[in-house]
N, C-alpha and C. Protein backbone atom coordinates (compact mmCIF):
# COMPACT_ATOMS: atom_id res chain seq x y z
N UNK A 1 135.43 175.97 87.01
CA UNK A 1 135.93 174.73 86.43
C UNK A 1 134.86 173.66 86.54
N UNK A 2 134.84 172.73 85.59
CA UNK A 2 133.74 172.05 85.41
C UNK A 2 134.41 170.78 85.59
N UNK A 3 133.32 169.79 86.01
CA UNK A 3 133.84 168.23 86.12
C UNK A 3 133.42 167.64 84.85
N UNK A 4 134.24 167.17 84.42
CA UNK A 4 133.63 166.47 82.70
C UNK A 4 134.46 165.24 82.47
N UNK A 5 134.03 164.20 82.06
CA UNK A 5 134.42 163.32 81.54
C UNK A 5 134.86 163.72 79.73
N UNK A 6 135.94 162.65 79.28
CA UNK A 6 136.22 162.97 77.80
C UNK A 6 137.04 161.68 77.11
N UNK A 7 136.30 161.32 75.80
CA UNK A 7 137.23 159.86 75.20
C UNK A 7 138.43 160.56 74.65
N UNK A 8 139.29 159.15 75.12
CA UNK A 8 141.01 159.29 74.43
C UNK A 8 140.88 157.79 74.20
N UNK A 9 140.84 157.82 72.52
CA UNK A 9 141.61 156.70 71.63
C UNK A 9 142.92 156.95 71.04
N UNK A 10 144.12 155.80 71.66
CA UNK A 10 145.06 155.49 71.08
C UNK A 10 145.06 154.99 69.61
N UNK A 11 144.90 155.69 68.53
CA UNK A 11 144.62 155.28 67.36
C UNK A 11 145.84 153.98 66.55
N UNK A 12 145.65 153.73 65.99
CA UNK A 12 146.44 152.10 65.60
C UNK A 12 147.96 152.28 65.25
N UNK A 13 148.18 153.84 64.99
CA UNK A 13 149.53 153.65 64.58
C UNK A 13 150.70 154.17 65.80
N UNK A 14 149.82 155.06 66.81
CA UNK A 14 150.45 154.82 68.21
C UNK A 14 150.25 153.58 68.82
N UNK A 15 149.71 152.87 68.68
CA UNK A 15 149.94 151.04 69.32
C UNK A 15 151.02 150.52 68.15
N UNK A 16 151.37 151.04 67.10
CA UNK A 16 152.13 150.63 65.86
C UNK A 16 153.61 150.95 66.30
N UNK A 17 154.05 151.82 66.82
CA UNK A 17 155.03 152.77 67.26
C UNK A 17 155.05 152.61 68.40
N UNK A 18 154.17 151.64 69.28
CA UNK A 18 154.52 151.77 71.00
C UNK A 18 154.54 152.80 72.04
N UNK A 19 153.87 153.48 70.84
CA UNK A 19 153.51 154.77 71.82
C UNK A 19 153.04 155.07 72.90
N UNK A 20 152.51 153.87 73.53
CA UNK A 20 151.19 153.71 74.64
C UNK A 20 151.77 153.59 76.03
N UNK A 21 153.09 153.91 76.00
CA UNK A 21 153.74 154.42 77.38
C UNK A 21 153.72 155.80 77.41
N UNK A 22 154.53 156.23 76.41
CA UNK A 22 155.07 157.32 75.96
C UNK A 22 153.27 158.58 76.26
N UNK A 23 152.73 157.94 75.78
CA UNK A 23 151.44 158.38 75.29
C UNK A 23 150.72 158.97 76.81
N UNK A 24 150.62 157.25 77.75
CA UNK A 24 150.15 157.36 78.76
C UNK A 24 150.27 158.22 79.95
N UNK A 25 152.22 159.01 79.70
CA UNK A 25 152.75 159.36 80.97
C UNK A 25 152.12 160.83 80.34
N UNK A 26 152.17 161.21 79.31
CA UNK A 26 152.04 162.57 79.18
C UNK A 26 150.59 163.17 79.21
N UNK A 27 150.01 162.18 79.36
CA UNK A 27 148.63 162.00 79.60
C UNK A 27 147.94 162.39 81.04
N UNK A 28 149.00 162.04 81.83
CA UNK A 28 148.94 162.06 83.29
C UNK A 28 149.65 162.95 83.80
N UNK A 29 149.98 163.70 83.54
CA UNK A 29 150.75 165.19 83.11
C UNK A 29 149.11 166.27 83.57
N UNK A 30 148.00 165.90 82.96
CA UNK A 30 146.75 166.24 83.53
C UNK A 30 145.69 166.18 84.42
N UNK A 31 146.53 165.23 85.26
CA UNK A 31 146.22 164.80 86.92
C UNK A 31 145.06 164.65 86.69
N UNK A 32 144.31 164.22 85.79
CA UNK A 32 142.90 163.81 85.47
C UNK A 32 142.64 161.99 85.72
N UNK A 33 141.77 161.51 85.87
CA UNK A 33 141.59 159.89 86.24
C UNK A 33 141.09 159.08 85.33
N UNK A 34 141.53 158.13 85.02
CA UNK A 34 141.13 156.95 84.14
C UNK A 34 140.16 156.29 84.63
N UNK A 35 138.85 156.19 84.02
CA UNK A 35 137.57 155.72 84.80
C UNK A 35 136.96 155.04 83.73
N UNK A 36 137.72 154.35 82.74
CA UNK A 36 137.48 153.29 81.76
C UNK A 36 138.50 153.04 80.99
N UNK A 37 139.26 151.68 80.70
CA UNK A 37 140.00 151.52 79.56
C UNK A 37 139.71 149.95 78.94
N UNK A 38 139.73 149.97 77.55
CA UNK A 38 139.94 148.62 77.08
C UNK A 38 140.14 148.63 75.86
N UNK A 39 141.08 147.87 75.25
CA UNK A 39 141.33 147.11 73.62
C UNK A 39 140.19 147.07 72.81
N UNK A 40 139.75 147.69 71.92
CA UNK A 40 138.98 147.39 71.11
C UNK A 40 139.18 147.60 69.61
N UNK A 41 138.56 146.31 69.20
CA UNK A 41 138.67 145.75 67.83
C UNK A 41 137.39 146.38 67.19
N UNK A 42 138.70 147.61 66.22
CA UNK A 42 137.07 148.05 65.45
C UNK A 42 136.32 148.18 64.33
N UNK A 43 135.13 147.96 64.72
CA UNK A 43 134.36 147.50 63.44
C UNK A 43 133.92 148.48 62.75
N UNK A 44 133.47 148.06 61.33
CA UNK A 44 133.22 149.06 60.13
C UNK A 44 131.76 150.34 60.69
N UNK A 45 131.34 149.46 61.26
CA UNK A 45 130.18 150.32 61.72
C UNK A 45 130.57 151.18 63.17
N UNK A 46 131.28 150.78 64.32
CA UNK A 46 132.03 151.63 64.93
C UNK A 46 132.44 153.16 64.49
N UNK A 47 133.60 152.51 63.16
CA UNK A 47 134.65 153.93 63.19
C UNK A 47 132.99 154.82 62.29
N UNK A 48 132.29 154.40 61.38
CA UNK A 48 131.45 155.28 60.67
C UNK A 48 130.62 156.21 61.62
N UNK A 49 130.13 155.16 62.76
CA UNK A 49 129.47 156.11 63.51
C UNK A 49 130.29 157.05 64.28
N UNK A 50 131.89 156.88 64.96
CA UNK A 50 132.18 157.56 65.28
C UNK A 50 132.75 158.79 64.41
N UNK A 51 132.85 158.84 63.38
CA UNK A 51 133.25 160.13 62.39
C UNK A 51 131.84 160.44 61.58
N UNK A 52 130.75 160.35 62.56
CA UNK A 52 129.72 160.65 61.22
C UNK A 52 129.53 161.59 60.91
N UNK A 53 129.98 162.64 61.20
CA UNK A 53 129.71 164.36 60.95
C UNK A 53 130.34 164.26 59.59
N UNK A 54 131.30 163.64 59.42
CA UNK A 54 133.03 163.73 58.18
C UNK A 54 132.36 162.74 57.37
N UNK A 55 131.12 162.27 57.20
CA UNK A 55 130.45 161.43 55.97
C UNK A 55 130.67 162.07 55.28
N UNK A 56 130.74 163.07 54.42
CA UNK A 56 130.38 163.78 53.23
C UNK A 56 132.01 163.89 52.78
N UNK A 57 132.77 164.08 53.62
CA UNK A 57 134.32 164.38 53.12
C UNK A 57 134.98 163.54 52.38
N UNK A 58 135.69 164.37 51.19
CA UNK A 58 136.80 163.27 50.69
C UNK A 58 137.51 162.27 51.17
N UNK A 59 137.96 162.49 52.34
CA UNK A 59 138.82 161.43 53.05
C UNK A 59 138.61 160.52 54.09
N UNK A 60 137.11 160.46 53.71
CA UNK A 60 136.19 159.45 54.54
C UNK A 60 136.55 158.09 54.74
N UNK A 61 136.71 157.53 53.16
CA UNK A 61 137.02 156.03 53.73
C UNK A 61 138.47 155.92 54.32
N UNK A 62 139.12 156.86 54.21
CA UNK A 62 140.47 157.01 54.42
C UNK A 62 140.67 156.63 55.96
N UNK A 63 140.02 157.70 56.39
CA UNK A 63 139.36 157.90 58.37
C UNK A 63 138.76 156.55 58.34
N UNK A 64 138.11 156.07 57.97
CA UNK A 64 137.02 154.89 58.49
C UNK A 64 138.94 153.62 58.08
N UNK A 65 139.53 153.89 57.13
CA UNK A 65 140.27 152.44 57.23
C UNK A 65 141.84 152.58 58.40
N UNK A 66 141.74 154.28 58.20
CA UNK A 66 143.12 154.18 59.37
C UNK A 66 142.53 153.71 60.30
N UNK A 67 141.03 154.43 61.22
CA UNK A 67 140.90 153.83 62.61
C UNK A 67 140.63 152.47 62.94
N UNK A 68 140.20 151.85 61.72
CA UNK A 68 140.16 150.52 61.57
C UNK A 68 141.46 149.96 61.95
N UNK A 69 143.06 150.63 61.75
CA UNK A 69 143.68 149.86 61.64
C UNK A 69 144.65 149.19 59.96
N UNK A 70 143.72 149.39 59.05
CA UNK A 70 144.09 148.59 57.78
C UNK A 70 145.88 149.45 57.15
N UNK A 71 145.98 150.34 57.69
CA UNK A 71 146.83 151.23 57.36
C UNK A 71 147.92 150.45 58.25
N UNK A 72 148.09 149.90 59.61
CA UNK A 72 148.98 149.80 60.24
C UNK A 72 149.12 148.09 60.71
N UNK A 73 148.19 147.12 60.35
CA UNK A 73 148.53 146.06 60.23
C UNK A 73 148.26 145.91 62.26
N UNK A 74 147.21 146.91 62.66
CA UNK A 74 147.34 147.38 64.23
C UNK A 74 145.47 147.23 64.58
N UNK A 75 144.84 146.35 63.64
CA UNK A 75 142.88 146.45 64.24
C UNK A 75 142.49 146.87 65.64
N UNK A 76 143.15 147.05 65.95
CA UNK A 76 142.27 147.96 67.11
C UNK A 76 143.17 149.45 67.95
N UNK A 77 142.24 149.74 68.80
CA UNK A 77 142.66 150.84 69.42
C UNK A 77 142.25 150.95 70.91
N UNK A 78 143.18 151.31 71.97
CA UNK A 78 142.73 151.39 72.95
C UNK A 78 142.16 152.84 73.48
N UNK A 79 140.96 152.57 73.88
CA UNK A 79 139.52 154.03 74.28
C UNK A 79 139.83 153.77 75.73
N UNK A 80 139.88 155.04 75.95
CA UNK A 80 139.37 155.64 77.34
C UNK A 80 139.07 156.57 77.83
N UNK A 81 138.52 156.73 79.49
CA UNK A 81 137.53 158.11 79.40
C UNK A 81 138.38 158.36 81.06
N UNK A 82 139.00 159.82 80.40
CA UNK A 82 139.37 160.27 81.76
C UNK A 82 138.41 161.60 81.96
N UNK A 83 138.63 161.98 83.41
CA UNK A 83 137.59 162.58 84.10
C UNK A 83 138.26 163.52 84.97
N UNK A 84 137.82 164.74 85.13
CA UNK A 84 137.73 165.48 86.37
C UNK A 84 137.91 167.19 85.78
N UNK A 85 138.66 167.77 86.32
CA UNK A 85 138.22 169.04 86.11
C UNK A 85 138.81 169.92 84.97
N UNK A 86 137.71 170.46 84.17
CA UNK A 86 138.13 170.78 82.48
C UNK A 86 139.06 169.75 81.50
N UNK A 87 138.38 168.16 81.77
CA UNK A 87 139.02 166.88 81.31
C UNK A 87 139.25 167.02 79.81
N UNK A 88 138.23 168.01 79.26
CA UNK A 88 138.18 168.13 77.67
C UNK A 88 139.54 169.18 76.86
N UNK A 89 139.56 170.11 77.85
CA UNK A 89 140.55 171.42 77.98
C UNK A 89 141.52 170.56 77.89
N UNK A 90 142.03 170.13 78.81
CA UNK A 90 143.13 169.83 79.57
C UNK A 90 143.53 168.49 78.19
N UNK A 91 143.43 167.62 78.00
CA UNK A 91 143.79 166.68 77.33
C UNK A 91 143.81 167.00 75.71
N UNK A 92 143.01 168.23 75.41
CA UNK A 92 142.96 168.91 73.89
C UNK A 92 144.35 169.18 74.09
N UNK A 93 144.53 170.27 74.90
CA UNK A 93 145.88 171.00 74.94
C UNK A 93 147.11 170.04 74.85
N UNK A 94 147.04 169.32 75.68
CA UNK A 94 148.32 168.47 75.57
C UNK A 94 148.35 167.31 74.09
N UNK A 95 147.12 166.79 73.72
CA UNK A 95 147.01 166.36 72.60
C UNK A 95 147.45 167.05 71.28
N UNK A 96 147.39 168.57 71.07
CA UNK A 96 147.71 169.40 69.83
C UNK A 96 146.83 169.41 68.99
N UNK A 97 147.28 170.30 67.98
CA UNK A 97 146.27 170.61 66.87
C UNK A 97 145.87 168.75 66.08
N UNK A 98 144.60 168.75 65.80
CA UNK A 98 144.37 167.93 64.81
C UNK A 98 145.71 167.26 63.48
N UNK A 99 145.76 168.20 62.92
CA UNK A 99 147.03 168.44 62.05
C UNK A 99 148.19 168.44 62.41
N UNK A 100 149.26 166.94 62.21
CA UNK A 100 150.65 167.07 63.17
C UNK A 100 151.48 168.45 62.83
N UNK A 101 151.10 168.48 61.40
CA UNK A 101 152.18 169.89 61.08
C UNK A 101 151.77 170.95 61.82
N UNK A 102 150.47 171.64 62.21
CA UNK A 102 150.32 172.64 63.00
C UNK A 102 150.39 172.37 64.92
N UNK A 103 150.72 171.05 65.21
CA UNK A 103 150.67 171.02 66.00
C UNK A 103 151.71 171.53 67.33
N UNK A 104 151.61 172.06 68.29
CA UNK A 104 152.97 172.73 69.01
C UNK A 104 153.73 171.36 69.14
N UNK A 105 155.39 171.41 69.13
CA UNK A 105 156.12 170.51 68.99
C UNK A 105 156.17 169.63 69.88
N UNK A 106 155.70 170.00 71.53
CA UNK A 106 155.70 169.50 72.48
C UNK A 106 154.43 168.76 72.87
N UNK A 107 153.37 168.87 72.01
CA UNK A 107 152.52 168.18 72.42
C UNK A 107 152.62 167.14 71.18
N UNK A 108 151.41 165.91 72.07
CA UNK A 108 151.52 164.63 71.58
C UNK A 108 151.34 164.30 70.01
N UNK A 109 150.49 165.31 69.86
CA UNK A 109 150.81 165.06 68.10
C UNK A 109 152.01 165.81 67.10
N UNK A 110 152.14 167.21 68.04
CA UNK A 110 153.29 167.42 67.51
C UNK A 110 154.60 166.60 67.62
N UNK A 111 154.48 165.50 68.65
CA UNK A 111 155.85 164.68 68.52
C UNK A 111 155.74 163.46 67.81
N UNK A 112 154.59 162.76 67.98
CA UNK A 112 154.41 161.46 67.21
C UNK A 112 153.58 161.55 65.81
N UNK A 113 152.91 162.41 65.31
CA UNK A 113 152.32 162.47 64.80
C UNK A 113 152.68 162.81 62.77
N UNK A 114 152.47 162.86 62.27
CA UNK A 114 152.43 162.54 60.65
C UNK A 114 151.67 162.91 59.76
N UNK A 115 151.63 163.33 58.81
CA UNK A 115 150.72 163.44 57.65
C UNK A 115 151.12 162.81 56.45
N UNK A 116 150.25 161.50 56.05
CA UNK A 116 150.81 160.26 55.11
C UNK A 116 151.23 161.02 53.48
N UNK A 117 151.34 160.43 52.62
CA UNK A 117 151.88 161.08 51.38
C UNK A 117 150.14 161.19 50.82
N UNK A 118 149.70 159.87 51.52
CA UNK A 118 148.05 160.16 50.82
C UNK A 118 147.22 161.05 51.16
N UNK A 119 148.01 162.03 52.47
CA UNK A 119 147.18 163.15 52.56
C UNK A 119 146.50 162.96 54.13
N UNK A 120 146.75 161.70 54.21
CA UNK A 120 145.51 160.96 55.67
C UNK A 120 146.80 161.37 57.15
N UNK A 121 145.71 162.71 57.71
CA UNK A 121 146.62 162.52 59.50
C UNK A 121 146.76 161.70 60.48
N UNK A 122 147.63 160.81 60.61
CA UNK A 122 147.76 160.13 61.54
C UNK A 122 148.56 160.45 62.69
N UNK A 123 147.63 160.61 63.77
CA UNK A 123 147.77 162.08 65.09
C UNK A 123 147.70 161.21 66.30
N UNK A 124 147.99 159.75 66.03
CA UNK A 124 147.97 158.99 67.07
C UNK A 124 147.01 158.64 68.22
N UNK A 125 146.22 159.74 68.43
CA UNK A 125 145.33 160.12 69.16
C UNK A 125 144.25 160.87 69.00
N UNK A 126 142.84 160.24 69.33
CA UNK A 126 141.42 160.90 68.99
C UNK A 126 141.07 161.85 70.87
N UNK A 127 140.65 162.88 70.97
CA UNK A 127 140.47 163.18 72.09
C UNK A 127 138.84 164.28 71.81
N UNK A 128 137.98 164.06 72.37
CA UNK A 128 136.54 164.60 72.15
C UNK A 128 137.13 166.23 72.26
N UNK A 129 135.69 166.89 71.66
CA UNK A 129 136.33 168.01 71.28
C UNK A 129 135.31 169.18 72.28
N UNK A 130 134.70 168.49 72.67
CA UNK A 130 133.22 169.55 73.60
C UNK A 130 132.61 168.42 74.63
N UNK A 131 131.68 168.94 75.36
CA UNK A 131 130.95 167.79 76.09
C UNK A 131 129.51 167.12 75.47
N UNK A 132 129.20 167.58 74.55
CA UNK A 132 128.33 166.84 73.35
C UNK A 132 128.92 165.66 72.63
N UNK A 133 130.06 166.31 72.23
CA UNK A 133 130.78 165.22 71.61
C UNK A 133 131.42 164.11 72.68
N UNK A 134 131.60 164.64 73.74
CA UNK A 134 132.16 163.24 74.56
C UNK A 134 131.30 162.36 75.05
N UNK A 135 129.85 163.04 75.38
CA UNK A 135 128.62 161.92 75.87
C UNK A 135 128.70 161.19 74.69
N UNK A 136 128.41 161.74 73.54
CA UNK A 136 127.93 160.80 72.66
C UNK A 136 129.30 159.59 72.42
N UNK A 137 130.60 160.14 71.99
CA UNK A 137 131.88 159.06 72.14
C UNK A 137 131.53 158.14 73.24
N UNK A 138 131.64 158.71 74.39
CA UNK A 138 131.69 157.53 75.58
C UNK A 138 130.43 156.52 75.30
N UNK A 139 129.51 157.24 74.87
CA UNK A 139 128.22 155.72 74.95
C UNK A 139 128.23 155.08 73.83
N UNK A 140 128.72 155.81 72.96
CA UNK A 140 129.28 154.52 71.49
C UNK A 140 130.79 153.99 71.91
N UNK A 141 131.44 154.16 72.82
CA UNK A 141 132.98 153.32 72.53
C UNK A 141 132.44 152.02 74.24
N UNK A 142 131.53 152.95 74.97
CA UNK A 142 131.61 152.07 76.38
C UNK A 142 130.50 151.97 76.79
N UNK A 143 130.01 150.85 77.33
CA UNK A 143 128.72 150.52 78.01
C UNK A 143 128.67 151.05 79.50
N UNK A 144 127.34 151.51 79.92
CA UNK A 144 127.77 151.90 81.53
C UNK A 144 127.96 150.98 82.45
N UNK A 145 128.12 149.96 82.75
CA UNK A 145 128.66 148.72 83.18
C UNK A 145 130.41 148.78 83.04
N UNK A 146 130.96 149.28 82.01
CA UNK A 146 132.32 149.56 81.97
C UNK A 146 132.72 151.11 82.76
N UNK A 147 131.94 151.46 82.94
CA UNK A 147 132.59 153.10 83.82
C UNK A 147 132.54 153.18 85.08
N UNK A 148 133.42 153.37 85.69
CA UNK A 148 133.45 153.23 87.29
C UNK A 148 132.74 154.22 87.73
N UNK A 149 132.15 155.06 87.15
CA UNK A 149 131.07 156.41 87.79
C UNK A 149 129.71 155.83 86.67
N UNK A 150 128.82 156.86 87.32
CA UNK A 150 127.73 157.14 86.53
C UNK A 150 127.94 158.56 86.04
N UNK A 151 128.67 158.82 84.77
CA UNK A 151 128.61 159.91 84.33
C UNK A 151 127.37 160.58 83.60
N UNK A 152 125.91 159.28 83.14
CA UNK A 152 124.94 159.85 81.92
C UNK A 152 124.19 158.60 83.02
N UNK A 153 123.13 159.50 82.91
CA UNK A 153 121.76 158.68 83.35
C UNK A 153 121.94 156.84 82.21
N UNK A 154 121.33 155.89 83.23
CA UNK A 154 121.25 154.79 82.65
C UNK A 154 120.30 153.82 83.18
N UNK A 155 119.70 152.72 82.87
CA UNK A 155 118.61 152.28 83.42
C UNK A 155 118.81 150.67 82.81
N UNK A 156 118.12 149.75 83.86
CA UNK A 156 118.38 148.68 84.35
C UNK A 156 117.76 147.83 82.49
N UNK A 157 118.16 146.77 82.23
CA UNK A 157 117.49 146.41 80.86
C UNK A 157 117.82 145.02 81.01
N UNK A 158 116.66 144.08 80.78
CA UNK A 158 116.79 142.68 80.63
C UNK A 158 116.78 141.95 79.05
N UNK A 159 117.56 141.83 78.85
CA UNK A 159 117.50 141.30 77.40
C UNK A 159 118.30 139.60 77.21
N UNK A 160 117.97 139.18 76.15
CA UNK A 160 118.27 137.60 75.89
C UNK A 160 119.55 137.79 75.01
N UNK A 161 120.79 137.47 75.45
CA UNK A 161 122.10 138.03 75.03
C UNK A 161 122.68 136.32 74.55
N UNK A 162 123.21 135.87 73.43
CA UNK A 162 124.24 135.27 73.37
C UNK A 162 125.58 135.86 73.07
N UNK A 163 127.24 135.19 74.08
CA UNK A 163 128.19 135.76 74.18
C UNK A 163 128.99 134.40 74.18
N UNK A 164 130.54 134.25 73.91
CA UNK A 164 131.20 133.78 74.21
C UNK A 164 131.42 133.71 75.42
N UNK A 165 131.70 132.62 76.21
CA UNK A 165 132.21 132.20 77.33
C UNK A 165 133.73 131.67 77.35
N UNK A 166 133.99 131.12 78.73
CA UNK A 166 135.21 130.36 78.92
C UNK A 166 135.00 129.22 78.78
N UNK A 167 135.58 128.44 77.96
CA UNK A 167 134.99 126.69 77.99
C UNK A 167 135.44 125.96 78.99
């Protein structure tokens, strides 16, 4: 058994549906640890990079406007990276097939999950699919400053940042 970290986005139409209890307990069902979470509002360049393999597909802008949100009146989604042993296994399984219709009934997409009339799956939930794919998710959804471990080598960087403050 391997120690691995892995992203889980609550996609906009489980924050639409309130799913994010419902979501959370069955989640923890995998005695795995939450070692990052936060709200994020996402941007056009976000969801592209995160589906960039699915550039070429028909239902591209489709993917780029559900995770956006534009579908559910819901802009953002809450990401997080749980961790510990076969984190990728373990949270696939209980997540279900991609596809709500093939998904087993008991898992999370087989219960909340949908396929729109336009064809677009909305599965409530994004969960990495290998550990290639989760390094790369986690360092596009989270900075290492947000992860309570050092899961990926990282190194110290001084740069000239303007940010909003508290007034």
């Amino acid at each position: 058994m391997a120690l691995e970290a892995t992203l889980v986005l609550i996609k906009p139409d489980g924050l639409k549906k309130s799913l994010t209890g419902n979501i959370l307990t069955r989640l923890s069902e995998t005695k795995l640890e939450i070692m990052a979470a936060r709200m994020v509002n996402v941007s056009e360049e976000l969801a592209r990079e995160h589906y960039r393999e699915l550039a070429g597909k028909p239902f591209f802008a489709d993917l780029i406007s559900y995770i956006r949100g534009d579908y559910h009146d819901r802009h953002k989604v809450m990401a997080m990276v749980y961790y510990g042993e076969d984190a990728i296994k373990k949270i696939r399984a209980i997540a279900g097939s991609t596809n709500p219709e093939e998904a087993d009934s008991v898992s999370i997409r087989g219960q909340y999950g949908r396929i729109t009339t336009k064809g677009v799956f909305e599965n409530v939930l994004h969960a990495s699919a290998n550990p290639t794919d989760a390094e790369r998710e986690i360092k596009l959804w989270f900075t290492p400053d947000e992860l309570i471990i050092d899961f990926y080598p990282s190194k110290m960087s001084t740069r000239e940042i303007t940010s909003r403050v508290w007034a």
